[in-house]
Each structure stands twice: as C-alpha cells, then as structure tokens.
PDB file of N, CA and C in Angstrom:
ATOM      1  N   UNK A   1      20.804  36.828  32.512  1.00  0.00           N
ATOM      2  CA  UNK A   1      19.786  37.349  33.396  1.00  0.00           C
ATOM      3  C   UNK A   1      20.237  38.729  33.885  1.00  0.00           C
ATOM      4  N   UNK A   2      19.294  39.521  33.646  1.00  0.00           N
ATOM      5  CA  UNK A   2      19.931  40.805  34.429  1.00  0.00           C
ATOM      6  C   UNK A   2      19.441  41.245  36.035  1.00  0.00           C
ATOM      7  N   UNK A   3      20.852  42.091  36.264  1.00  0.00           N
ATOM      8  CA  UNK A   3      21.374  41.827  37.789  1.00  0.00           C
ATOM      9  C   UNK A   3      19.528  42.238  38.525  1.00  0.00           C
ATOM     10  N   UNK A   4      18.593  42.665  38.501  1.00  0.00           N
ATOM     11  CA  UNK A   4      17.659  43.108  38.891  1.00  0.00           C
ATOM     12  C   UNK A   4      16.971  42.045  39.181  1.00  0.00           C
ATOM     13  N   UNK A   5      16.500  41.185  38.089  1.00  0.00           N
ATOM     14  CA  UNK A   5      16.068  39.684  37.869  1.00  0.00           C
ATOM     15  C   UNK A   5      16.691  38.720  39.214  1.00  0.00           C
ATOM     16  N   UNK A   6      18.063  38.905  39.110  1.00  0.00           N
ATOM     17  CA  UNK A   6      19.018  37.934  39.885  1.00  0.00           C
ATOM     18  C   UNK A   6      18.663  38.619  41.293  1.00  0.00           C
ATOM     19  N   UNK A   7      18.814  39.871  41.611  1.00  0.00           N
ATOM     20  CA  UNK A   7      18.061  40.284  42.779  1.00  0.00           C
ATOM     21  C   UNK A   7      16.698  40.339  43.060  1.00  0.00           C
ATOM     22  N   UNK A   8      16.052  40.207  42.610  1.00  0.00           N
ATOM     23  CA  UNK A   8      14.695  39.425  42.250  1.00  0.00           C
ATOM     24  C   UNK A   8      14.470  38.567  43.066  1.00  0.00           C
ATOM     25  N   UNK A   9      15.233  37.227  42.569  1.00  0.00           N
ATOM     26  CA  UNK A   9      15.065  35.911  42.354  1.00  0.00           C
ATOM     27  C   UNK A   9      15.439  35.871  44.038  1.00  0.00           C
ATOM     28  N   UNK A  10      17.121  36.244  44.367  1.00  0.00           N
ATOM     29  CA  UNK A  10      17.466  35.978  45.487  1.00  0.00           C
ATOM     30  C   UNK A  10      16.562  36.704  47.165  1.00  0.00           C
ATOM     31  N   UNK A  11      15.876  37.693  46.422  1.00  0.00           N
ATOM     32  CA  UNK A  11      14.904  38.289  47.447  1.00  0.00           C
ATOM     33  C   UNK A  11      13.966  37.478  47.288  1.00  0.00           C
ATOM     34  N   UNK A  12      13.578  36.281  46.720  1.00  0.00           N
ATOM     35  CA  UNK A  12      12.212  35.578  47.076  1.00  0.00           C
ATOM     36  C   UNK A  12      12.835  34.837  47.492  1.00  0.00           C
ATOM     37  N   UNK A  13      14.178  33.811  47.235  1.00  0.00           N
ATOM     38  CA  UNK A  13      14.338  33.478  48.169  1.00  0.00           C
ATOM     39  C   UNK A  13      14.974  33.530  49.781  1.00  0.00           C
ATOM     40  N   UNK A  14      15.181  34.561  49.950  1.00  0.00           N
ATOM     41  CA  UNK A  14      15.739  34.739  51.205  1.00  0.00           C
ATOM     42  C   UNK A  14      14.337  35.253  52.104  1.00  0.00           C
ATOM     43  N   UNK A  15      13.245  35.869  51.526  1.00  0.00           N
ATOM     44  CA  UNK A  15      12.138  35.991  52.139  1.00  0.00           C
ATOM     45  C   UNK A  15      11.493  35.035  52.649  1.00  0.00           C
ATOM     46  N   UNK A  16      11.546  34.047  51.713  1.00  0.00           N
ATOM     47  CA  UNK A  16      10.522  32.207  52.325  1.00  0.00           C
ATOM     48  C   UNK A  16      11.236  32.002  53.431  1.00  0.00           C
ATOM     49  N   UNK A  17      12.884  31.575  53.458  1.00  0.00           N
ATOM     50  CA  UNK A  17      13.727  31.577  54.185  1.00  0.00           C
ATOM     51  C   UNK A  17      13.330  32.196  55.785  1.00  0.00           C
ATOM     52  N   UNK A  18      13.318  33.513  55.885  1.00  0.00           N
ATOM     53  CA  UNK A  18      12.945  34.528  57.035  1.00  0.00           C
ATOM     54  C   UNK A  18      11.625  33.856  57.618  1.00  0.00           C
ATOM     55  N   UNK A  19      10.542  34.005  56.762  1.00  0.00           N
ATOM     56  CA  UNK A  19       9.438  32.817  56.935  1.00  0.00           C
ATOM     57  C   UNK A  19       9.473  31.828  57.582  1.00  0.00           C
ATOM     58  N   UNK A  20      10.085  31.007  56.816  1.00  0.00           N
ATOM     59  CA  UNK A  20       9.746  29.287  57.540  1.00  0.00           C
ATOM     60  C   UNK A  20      10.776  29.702  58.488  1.00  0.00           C
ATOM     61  N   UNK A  21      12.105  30.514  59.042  1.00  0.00           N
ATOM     62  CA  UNK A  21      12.466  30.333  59.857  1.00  0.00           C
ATOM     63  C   UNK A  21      11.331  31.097  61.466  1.00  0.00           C
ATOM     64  N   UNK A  22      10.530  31.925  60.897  1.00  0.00           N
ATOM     65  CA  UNK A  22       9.630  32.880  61.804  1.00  0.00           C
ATOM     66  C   UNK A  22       8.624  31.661  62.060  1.00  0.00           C
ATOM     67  N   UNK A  23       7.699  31.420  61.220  1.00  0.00           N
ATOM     68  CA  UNK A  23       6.681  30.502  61.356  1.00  0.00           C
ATOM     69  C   UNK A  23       6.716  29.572  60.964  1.00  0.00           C
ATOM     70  N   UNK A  24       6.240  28.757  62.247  1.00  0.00           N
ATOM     71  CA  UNK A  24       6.387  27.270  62.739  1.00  0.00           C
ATOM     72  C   UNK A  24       4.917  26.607  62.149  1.00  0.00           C
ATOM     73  N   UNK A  25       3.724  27.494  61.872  1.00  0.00           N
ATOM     74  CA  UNK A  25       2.835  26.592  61.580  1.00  0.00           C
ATOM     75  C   UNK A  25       1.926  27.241  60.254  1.00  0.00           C
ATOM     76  N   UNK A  26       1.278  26.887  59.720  1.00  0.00           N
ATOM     77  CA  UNK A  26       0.482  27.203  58.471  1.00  0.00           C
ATOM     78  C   UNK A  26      -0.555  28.304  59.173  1.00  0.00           C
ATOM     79  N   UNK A  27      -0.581  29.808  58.224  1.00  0.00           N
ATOM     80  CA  UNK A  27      -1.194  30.684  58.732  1.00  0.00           C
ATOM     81  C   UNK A  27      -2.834  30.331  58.961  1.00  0.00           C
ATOM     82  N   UNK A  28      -2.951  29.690  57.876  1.00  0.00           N
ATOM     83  CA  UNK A  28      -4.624  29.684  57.812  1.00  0.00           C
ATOM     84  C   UNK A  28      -5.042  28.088  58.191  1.00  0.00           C
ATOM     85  N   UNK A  29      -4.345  26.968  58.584  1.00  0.00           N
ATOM     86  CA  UNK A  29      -5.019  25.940  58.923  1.00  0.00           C
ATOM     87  C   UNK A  29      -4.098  25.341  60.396  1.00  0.00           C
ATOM     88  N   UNK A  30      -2.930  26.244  60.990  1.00  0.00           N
ATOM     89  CA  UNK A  30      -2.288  25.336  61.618  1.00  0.00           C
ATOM     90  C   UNK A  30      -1.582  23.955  61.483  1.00  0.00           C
ATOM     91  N   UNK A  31      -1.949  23.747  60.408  1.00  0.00           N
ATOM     92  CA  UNK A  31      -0.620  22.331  60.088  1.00  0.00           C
ATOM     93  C   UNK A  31       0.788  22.664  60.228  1.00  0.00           C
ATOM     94  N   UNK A  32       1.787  21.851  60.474  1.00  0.00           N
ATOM     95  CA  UNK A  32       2.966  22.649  60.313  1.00  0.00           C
ATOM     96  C   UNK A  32       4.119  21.485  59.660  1.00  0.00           C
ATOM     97  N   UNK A  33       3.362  20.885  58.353  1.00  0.00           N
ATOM     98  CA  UNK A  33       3.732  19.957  57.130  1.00  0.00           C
ATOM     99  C   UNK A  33       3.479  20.651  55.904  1.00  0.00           C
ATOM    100  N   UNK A  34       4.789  20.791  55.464  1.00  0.00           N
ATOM    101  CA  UNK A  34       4.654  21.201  54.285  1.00  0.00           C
ATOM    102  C   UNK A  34       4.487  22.802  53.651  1.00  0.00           C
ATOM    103  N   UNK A  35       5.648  23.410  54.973  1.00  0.00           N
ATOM    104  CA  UNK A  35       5.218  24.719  54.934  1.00  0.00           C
ATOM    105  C   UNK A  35       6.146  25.264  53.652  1.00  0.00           C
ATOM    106  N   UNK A  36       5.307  26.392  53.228  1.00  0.00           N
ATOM    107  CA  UNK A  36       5.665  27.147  52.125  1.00  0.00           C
ATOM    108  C   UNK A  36       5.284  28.779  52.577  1.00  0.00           C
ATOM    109  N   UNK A  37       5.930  29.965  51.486  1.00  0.00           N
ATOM    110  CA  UNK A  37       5.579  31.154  52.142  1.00  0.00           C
ATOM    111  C   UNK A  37       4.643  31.410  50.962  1.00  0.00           C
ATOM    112  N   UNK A  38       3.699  31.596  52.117  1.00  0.00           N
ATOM    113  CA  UNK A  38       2.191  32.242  51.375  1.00  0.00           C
ATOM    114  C   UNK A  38       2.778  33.405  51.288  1.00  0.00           C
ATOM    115  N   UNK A  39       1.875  34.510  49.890  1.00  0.00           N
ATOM    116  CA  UNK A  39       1.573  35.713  50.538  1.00  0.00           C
ATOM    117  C   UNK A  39       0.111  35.890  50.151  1.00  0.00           C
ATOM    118  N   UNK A  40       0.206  36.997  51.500  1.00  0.00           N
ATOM    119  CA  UNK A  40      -1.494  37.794  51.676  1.00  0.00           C
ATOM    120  C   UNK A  40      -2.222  37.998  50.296  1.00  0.00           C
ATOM    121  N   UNK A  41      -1.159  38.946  49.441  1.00  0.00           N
ATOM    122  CA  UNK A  41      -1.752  39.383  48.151  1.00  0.00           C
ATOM    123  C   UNK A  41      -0.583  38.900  47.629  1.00  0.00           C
ATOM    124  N   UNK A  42      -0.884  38.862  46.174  1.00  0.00           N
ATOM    125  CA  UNK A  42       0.183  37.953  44.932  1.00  0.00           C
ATOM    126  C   UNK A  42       1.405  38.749  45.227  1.00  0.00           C
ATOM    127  N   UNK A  43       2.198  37.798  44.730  1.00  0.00           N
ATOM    128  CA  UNK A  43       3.832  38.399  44.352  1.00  0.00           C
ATOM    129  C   UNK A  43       3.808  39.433  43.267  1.00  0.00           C
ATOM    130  N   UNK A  44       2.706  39.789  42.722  1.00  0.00           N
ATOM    131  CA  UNK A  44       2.664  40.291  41.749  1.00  0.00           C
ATOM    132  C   UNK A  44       2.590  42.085  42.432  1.00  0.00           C
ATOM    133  N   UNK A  45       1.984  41.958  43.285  1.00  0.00           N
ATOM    134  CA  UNK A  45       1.891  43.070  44.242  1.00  0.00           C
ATOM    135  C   UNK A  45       2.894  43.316  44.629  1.00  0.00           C
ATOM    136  N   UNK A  46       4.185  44.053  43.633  1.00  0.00           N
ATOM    137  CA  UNK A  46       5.566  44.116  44.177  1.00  0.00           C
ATOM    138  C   UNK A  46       6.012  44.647  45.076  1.00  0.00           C
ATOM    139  N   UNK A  47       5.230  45.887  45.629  1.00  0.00           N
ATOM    140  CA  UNK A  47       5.567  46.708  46.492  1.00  0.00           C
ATOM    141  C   UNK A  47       5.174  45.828  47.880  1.00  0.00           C
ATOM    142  N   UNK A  48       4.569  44.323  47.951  1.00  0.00           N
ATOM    143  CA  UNK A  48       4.392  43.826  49.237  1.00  0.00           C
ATOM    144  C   UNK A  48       5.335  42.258  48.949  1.00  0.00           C
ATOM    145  N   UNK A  49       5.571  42.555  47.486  1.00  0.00           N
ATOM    146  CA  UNK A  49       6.082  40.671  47.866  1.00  0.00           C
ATOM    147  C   UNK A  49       6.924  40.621  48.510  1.00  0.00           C
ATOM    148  N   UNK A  50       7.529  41.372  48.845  1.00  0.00           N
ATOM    149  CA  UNK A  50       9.302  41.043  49.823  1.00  0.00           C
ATOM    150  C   UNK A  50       8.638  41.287  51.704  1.00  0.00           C
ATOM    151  N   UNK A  51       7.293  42.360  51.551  1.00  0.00           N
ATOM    152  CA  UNK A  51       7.162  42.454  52.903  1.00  0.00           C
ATOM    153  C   UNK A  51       6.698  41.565  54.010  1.00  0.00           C
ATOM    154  N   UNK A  52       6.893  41.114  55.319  1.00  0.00           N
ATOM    155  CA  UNK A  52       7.289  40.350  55.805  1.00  0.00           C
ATOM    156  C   UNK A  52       5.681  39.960  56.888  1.00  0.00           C
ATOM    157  N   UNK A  53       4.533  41.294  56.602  1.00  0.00           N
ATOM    158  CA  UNK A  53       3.343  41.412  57.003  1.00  0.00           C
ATOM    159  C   UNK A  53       2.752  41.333  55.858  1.00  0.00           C
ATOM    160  N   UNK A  54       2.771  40.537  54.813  1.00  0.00           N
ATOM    161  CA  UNK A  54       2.490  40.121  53.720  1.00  0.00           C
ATOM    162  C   UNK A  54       2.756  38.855  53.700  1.00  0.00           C
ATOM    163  N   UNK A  55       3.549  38.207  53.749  1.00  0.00           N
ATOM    164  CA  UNK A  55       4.176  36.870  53.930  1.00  0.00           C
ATOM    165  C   UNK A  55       4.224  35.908  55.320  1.00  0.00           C
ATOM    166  N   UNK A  56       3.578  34.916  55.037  1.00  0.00           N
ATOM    167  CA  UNK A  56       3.012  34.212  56.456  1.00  0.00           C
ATOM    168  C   UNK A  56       3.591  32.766  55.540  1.00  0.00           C
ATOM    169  N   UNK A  57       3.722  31.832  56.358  1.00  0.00           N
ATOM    170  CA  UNK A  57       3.518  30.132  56.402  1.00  0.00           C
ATOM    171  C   UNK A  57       2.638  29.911  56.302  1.00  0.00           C
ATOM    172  N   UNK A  58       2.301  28.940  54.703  1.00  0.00           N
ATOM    173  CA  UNK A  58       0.992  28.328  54.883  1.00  0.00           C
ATOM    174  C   UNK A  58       1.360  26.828  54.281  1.00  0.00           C
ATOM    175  N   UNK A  59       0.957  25.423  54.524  1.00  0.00           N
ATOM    176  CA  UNK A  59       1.100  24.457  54.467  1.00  0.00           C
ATOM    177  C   UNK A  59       0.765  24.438  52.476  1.00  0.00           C
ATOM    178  N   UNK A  60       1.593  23.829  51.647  1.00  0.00           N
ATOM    179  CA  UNK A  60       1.132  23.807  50.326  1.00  0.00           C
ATOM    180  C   UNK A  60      -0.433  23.575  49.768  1.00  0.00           C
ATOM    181  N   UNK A  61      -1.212  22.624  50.832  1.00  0.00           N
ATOM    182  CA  UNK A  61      -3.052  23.016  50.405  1.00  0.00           C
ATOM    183  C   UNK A  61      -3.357  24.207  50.955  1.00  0.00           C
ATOM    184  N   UNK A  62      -2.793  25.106  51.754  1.00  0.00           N
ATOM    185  CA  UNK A  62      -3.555  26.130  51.870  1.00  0.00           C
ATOM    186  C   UNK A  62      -2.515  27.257  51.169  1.00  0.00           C
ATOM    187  N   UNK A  63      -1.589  27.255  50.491  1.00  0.00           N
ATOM    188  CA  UNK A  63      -0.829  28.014  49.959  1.00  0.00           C
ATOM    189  C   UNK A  63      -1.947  28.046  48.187  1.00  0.00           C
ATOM    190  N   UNK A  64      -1.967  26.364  47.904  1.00  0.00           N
ATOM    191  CA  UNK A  64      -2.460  26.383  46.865  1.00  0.00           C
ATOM    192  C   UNK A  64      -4.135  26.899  46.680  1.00  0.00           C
ATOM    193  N   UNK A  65      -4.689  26.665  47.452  1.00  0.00           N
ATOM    194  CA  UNK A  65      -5.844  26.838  47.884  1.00  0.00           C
ATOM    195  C   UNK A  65      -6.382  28.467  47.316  1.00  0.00           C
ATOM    196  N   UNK A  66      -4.801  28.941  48.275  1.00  0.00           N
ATOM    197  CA  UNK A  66      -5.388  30.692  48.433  1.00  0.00           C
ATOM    198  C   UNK A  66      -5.483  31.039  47.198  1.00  0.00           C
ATOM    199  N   UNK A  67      -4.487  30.655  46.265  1.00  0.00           N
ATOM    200  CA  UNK A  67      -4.848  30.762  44.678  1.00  0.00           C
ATOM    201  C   UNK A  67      -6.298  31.027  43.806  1.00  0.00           C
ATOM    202  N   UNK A  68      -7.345  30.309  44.741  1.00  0.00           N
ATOM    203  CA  UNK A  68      -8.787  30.323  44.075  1.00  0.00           C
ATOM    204  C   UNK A  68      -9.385  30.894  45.002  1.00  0.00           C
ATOM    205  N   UNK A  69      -9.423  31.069  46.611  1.00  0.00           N
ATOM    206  CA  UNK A  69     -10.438  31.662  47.410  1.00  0.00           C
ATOM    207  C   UNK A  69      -9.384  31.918  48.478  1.00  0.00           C
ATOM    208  N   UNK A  70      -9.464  33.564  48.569  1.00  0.00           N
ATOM    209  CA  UNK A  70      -8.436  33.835  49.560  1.00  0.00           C
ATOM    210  C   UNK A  70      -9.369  34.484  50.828  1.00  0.00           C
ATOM    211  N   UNK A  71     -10.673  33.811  51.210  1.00  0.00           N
ATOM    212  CA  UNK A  71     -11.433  33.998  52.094  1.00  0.00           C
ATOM    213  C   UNK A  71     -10.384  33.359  53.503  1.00  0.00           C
ATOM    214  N   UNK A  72      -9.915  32.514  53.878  1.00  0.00           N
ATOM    215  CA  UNK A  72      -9.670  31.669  54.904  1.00  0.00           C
ATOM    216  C   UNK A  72      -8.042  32.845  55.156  1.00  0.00           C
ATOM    217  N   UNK A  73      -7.458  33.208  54.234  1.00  0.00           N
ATOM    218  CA  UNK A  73      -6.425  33.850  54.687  1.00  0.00           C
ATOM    219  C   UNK A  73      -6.900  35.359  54.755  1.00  0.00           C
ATOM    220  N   UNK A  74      -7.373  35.806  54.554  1.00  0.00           N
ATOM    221  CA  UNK A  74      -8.394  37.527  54.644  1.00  0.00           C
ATOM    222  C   UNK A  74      -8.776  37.471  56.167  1.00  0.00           C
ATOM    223  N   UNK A  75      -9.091  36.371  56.545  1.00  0.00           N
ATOM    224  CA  UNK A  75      -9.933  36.085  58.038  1.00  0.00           C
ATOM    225  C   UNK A  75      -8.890  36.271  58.677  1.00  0.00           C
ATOM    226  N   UNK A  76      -7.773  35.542  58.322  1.00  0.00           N
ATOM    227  CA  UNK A  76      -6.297  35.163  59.350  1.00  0.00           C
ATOM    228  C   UNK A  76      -6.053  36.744  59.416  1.00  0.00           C
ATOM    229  N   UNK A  77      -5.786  37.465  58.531  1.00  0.00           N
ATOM    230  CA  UNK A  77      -5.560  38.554  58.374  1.00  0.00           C
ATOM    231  C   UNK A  77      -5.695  39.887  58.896  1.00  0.00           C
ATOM    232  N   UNK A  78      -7.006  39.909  59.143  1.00  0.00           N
ATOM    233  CA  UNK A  78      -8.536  40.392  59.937  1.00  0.00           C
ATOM    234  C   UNK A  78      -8.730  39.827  61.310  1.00  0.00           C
ATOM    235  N   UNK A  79      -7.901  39.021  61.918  1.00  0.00           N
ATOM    236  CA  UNK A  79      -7.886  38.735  63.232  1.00  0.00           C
ATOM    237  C   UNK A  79      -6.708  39.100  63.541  1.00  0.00           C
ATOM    238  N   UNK A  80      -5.523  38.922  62.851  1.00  0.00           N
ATOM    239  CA  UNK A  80      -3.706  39.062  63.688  1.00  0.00           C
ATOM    240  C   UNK A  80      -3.257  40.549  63.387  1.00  0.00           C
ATOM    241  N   UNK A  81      -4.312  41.337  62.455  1.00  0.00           N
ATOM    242  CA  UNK A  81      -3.821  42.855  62.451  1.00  0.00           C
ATOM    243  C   UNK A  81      -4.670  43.281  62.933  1.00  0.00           C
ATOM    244  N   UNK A  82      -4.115  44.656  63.280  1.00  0.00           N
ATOM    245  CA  UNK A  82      -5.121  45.740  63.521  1.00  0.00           C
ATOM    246  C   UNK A  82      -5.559  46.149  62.346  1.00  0.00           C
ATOM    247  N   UNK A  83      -7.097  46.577  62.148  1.00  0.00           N
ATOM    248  CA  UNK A  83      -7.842  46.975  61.240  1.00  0.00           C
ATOM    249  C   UNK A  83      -6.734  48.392  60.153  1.00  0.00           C
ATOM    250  N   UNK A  84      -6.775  49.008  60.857  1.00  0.00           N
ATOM    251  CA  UNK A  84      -5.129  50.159  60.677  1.00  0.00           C
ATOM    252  C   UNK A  84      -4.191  49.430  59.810  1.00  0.00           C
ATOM    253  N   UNK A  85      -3.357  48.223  60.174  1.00  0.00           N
ATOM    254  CA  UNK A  85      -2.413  47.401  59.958  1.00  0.00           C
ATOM    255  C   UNK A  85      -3.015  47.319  58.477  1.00  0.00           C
ATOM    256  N   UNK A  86      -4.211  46.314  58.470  1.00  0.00           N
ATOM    257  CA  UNK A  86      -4.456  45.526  57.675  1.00  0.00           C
ATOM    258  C   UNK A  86      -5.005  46.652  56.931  1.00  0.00           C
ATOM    259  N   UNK A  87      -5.295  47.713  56.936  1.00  0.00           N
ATOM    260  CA  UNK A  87      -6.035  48.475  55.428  1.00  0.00           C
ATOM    261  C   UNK A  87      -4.527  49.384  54.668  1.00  0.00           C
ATOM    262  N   UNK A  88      -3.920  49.275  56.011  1.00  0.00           N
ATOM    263  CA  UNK A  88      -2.709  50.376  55.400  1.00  0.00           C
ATOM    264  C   UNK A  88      -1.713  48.869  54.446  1.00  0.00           C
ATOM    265  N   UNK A  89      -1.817  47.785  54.777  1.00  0.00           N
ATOM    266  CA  UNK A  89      -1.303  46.525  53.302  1.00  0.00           C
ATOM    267  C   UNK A  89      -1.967  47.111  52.330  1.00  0.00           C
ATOM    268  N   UNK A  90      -3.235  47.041  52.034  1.00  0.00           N
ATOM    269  CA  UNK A  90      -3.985  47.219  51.008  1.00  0.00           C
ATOM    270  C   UNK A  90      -3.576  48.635  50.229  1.00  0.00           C
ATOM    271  N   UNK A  91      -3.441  49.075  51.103  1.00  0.00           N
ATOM    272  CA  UNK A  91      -2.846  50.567  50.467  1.00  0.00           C
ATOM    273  C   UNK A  91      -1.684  50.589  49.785  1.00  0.00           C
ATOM    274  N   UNK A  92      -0.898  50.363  50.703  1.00  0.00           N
ATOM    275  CA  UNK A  92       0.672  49.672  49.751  1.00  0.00           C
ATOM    276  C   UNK A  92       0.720  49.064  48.682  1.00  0.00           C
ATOM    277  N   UNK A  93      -0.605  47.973  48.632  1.00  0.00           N
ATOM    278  CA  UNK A  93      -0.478  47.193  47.253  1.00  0.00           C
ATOM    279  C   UNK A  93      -1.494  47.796  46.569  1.00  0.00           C
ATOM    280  N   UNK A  94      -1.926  48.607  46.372  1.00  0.00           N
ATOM    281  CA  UNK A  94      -2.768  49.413  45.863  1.00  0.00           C
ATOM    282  C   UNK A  94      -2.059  50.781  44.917  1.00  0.00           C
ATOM    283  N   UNK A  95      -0.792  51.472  45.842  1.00  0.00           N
ATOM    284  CA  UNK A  95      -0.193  52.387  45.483  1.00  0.00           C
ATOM    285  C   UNK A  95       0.238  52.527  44.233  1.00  0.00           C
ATOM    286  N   UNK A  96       0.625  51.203  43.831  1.00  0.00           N
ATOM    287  CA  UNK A  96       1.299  51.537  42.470  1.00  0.00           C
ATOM    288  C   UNK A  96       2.881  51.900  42.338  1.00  0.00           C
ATOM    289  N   UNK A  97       3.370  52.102  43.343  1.00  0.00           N
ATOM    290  CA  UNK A  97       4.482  52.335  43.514  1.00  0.00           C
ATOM    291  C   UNK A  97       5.500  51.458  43.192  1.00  0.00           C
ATOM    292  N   UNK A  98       6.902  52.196  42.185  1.00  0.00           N
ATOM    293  CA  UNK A  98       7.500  51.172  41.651  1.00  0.00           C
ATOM    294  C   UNK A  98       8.825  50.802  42.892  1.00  0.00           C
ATOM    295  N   UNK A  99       9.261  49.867  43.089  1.00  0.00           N
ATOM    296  CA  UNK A  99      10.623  49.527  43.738  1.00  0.00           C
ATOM    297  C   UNK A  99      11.342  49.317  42.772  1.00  0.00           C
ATOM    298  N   UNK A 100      12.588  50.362  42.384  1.00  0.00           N
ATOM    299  CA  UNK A 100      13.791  50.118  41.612  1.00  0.00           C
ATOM    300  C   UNK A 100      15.116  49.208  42.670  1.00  0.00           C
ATOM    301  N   UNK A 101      16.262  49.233  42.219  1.00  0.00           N
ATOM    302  CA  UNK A 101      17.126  48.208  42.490  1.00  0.00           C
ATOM    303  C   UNK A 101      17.495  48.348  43.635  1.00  0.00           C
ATOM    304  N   UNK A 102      17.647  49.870  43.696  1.00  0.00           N
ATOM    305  CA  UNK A 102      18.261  50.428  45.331  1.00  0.00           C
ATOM    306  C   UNK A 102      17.413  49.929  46.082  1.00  0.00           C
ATOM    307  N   UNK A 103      16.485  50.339  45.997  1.00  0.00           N
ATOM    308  CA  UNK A 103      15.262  50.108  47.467  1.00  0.00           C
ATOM    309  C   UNK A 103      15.425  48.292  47.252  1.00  0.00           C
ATOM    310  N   UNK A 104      15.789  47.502  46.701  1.00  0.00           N
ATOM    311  CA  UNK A 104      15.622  45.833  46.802  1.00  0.00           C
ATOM    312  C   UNK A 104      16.897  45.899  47.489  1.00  0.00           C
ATOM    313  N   UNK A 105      17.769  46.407  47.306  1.00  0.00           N
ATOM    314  CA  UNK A 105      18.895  46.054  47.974  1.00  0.00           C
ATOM    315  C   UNK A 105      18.498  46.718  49.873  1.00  0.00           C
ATOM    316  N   UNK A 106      17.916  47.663  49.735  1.00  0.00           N
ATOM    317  CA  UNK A 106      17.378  47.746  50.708  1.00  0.00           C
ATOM    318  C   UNK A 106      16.947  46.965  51.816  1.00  0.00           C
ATOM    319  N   UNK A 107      15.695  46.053  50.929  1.00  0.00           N
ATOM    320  CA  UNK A 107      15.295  45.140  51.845  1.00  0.00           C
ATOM    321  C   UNK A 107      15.924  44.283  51.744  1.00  0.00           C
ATOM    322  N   UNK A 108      16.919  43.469  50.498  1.00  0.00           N
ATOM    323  CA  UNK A 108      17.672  42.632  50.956  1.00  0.00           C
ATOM    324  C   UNK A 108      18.533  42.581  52.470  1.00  0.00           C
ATOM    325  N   UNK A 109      19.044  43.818  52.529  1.00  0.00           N
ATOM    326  CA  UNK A 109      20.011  43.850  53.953  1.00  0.00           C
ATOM    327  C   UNK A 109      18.972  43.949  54.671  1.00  0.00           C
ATOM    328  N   UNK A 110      17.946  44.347  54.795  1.00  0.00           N
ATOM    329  CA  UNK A 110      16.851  44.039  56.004  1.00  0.00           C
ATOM    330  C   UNK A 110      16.263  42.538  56.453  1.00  0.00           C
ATOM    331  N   UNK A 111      16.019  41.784  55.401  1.00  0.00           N
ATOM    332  CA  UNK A 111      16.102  40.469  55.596  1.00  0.00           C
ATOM    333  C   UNK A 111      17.170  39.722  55.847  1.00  0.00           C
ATOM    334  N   UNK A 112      18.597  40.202  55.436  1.00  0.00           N
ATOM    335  CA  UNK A 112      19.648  39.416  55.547  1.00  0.00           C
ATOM    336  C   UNK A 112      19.481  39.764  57.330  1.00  0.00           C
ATOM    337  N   UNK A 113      19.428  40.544  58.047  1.00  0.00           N
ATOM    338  CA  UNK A 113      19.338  40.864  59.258  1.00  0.00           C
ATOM    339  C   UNK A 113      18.421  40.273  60.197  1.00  0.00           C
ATOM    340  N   UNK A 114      17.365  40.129  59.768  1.00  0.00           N
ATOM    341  CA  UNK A 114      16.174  39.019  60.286  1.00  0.00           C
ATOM    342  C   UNK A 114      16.769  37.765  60.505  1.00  0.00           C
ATOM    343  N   UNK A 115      17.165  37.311  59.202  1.00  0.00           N
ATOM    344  CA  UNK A 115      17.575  35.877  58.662  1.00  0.00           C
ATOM    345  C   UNK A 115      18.532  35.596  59.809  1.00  0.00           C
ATOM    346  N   UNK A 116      19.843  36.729  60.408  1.00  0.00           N
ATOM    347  CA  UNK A 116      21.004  36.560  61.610  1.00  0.00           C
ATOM    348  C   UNK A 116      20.151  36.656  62.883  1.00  0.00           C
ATOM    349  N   UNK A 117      19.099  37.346  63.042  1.00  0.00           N
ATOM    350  CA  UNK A 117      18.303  37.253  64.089  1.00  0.00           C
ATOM    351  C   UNK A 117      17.799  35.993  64.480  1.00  0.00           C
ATOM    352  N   UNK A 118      17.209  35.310  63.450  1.00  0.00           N
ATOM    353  CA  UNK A 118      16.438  34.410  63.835  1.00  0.00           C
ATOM    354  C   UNK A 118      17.535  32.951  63.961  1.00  0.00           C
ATOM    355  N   UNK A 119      18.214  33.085  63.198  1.00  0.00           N
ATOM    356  CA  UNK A 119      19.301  31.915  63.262  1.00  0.00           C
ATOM    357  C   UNK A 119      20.388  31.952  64.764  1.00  0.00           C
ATOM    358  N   UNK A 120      20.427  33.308  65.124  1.00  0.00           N
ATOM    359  CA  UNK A 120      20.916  33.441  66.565  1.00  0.00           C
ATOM    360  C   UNK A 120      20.292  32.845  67.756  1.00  0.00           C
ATOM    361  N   UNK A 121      18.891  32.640  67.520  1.00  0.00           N
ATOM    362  CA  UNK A 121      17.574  32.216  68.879  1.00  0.00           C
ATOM    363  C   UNK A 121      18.077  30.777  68.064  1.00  0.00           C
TER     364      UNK A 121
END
C-alpha cells in the first residue's frame, strides 16, 4: 500500500474517531444508537472528507439513508450553518482542488489535536 493510501486510510479513521467523540447524537434524526460519521457531501469530495463541518454523527439508517436522499441532512445543514458557512462547503467541494500528502499530514496533526482535546473533557 502506498504511504498516501496508508495516510488515507488512517485520516478516515481518526476523523470518525473526533466525531463520535464530538457528537453524542445522530445529525439528522437524534438517535444516539448506532452512531457512524456521516458526511455532508461524499468522501469522494476530498477536499471536505477529512473536514470536520462536513462530518457530523448520523445513526447507520440515516448514514445509509443519506446515500439515496440527502434532503433530511441538507435541512440539518441549512439550519446549524450560517447560509455563508454552508455555501462556502459547497465551494470547497466544488473547487477541485487537489490535497497532496503534506497538506494530509496537515490535518492529520489537526485532528490528532482535537482527538487530545476532546479526550481531556
């Protein structure tokens, strides 16, 4: 596997991680069984999968859910940002912009820092 892949891999998981340690309940239904880290827009949207206003708790039916109709999380979305907030995501995942290795290591130490934050409370 190459080292990019492997930093990859370990930035998705240390992101869910930051997640379920941030949120306690499912973004779009309030359950708080079975949480998994949604994101807003796909992982495929690289320039947002690691970001952390991209990534919410959502219980696995509404994680799976968002897969076919991402109306119920657009709403969540559209209420907890500012209009500003929420168009400047879209922009980001819109940009096209590539993240090479440096900038992952980047946010890795930015999440590794969250991750000591939140484990400190």
């Amino acid at each position: 596997m190459s080292k990019t892949r492997d930093l990859e891999k370990k930035l998705d998981a240390l992101t869910s991680k930051v997640v379920l340690l941030s949120d306690k309940h499912c973004a779009t239904c309030g359950s708080s069984e079975q949480l998994e880290c949604g994101h807003w827009r796909s992982r495929y949207w690289r320039t947002l999968r690691w970001d952390l206003d991209n990534c919410h708790a959502q219980c696995h039916t509404c994680n799976q859910l968002h897969e076919i109709d991402t109306r119920n999380y657009d709403e969540w979305m559209y209420q907890n940002y500012s209009e500003d907030d929420y168009r400047a995501l879209l922009n980001i995942g819109f940009s096209g912009r590539k993240i090479g290795y440096s900038e992952m290591l980047l946010i890795y130490e930015g999440l590794k820092e969250k991750e000591r934050e939140f484990e400190r409370d």
